[in-house]
Protein backbone atom coordinates (compact mmCIF):
# COMPACT_ATOMS: atom_id res chain seq x y z
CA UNK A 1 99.18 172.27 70.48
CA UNK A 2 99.99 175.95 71.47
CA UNK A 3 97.04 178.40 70.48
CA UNK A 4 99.19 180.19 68.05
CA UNK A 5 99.22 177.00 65.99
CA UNK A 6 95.47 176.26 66.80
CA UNK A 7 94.83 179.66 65.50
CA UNK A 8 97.02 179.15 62.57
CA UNK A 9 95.50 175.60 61.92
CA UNK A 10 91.80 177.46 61.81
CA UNK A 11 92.99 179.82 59.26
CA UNK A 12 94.37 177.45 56.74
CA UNK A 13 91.76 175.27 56.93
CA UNK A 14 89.49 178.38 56.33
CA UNK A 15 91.67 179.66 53.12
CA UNK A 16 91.56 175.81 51.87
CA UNK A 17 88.01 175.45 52.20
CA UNK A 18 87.37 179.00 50.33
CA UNK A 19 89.35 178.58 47.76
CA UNK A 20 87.66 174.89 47.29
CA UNK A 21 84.47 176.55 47.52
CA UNK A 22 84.86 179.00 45.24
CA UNK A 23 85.90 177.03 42.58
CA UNK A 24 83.54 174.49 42.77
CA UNK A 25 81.42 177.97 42.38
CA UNK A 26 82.58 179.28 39.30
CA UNK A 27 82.64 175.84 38.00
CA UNK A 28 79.08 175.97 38.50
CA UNK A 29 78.14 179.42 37.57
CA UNK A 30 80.31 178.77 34.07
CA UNK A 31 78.06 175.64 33.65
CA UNK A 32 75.03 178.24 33.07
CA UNK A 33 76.24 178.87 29.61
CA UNK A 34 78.93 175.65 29.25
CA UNK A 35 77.35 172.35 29.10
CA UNK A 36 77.38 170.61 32.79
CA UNK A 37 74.99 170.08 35.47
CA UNK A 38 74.92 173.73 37.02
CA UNK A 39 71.94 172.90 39.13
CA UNK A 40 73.92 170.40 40.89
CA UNK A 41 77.27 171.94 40.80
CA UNK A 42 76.25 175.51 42.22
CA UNK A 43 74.76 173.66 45.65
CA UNK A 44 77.95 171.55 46.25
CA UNK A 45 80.25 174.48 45.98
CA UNK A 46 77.45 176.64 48.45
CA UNK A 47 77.80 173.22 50.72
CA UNK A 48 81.64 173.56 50.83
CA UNK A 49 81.59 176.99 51.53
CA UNK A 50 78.68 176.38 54.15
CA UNK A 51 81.06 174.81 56.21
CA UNK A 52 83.06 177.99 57.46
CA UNK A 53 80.46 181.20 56.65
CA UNK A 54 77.35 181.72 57.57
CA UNK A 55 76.15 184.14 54.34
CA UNK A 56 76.70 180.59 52.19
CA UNK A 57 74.75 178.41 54.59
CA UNK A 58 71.67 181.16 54.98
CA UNK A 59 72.15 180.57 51.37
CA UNK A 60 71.47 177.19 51.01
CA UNK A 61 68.52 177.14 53.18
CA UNK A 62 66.80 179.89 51.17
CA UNK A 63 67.30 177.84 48.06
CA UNK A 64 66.33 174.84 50.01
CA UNK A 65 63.02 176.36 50.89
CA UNK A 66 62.34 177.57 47.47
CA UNK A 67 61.99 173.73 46.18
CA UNK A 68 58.74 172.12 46.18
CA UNK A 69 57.13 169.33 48.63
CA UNK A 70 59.59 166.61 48.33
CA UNK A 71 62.79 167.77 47.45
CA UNK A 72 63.05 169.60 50.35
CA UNK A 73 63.83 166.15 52.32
């Protein structure tokens, strides 16, 4: 594979995975006031988006180190 298409490859994959993410998102953040399981919604979207920036993955850990004793595991 030349590195043009690498390079392309990389950047789709990046759009695809942000637009995923931020759906899953604003599914979540709707949820606040809609009926739906935002509490579990929110992370999965942050999880998706985890995968290609580091702001969502620092993120996550911060609101993995906010939960008490065992749900941390």
């Amino acid at each position: 594979m030349s590195p043009f298409a690498a390079a392309t490859l990389k950047q789709a994959r990046r759009l695809v995975v942000s637009i995923v993410g931020v759906t899953i998102l604003g599914i979540g953040l709707a949820m606040i006031v809609l009926p739906g399981p935002a509490i579990v919604v929110i992370p999965v979207g942050l999880g998706v988006l985890a995968t290609e920036f580091v702001w969502a993955k620092n993120l996550l850990r911060d609101i993995k180190n906010r939960l008490p004793g065992q749900a941390r595991d």
